[in-house]
Protein backbone atom coordinates (compact mmCIF):
# COMPACT_ATOMS: atom_id res chain seq x y z
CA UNK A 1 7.27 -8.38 17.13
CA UNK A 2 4.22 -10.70 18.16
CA UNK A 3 3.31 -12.95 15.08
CA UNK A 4 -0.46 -12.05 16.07
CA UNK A 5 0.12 -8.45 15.55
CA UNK A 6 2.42 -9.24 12.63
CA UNK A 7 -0.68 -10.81 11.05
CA UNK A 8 -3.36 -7.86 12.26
CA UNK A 9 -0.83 -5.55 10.90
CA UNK A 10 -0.60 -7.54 7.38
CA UNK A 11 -4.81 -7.96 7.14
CA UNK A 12 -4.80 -4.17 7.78
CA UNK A 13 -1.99 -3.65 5.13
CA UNK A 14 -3.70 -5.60 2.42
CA UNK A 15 -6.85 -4.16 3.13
CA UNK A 16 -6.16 -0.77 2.54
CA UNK A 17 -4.49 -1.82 -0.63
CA UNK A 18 -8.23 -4.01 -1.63
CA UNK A 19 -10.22 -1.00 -0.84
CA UNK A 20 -7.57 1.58 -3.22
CA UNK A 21 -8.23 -1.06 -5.97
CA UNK A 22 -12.13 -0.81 -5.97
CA UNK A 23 -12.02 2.71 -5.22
CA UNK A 24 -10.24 3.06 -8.35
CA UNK A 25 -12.45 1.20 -10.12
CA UNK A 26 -15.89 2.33 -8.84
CA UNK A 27 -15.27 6.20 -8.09
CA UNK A 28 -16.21 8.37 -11.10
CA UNK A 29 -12.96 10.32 -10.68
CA UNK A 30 -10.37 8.96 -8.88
CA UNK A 31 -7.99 11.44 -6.33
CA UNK A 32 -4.90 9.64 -6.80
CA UNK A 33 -3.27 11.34 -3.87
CA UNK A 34 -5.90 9.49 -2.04
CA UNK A 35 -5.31 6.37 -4.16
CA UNK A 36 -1.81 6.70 -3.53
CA UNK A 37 -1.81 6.96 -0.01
CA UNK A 38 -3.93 3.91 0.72
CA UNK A 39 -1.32 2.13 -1.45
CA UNK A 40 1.72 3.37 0.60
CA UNK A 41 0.61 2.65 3.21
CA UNK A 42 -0.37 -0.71 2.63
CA UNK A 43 2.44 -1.40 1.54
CA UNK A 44 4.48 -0.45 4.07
CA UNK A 45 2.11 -2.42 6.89
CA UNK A 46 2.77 -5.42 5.01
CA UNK A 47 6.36 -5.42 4.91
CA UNK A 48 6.57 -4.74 8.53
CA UNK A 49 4.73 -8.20 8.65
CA UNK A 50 7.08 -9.83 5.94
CA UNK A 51 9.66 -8.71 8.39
CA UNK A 52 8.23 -11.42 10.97
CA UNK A 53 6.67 -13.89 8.76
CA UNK A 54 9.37 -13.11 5.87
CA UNK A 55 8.60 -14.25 1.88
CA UNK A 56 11.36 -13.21 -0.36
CA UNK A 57 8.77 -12.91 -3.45
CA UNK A 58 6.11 -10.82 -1.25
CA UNK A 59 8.90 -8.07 0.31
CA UNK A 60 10.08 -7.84 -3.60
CA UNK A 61 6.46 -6.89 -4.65
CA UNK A 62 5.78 -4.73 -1.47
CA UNK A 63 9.13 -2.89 -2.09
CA UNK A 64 8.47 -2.01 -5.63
CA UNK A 65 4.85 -1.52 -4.92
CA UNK A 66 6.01 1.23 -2.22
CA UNK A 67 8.39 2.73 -5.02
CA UNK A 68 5.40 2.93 -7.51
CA UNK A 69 3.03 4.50 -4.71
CA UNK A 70 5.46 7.03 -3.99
CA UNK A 71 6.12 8.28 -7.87
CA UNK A 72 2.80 8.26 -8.01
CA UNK A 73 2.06 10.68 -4.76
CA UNK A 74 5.01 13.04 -6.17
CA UNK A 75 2.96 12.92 -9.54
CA UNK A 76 -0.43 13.98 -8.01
CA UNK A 77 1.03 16.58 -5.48
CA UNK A 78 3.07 18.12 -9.00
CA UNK A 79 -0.69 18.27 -10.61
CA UNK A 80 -2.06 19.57 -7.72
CA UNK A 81 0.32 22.52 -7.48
């Protein structure tokens, strides 16, 4: 992959994550599917950059931040059901 799109992809990645953070501080109720989602995702964009620009200590985080995301999407759909 292109280290330029490596890096667009990452921004994107870690911007979805800043904008789940201060959505879940500044909505009045907070749909954590939503929340979830945004997190996931981010997530995942960022360790397809770590996969060109790799950081041992980042792809840790992004893993288990993935893992976290996901319990917490299976938690909201249970709710929701």
């Amino acid at each position: 992959m292109n280290p330029v799109l490596a890096d667009a992809i990452g921004l994107v990645g870690s911007a979805l994550m800043v904008v789940a953070y201060a959505y879940s501080n500044v909505a009045k109720s907070v749909d954590f599917v939503l929340f979830n989602v945004l997190n996931l995702v981010g997530a995942v964009l960022l360790i397809t950059s770590l996969t060109v620009h790799f950081n041992l200590a980042s792809m840790l985080l992004e893993i288990v931040w993935s893992v976290i995301a996901l319990l917490g999407l299976a938690k909201a759909w249970r709710a929701r059901a």
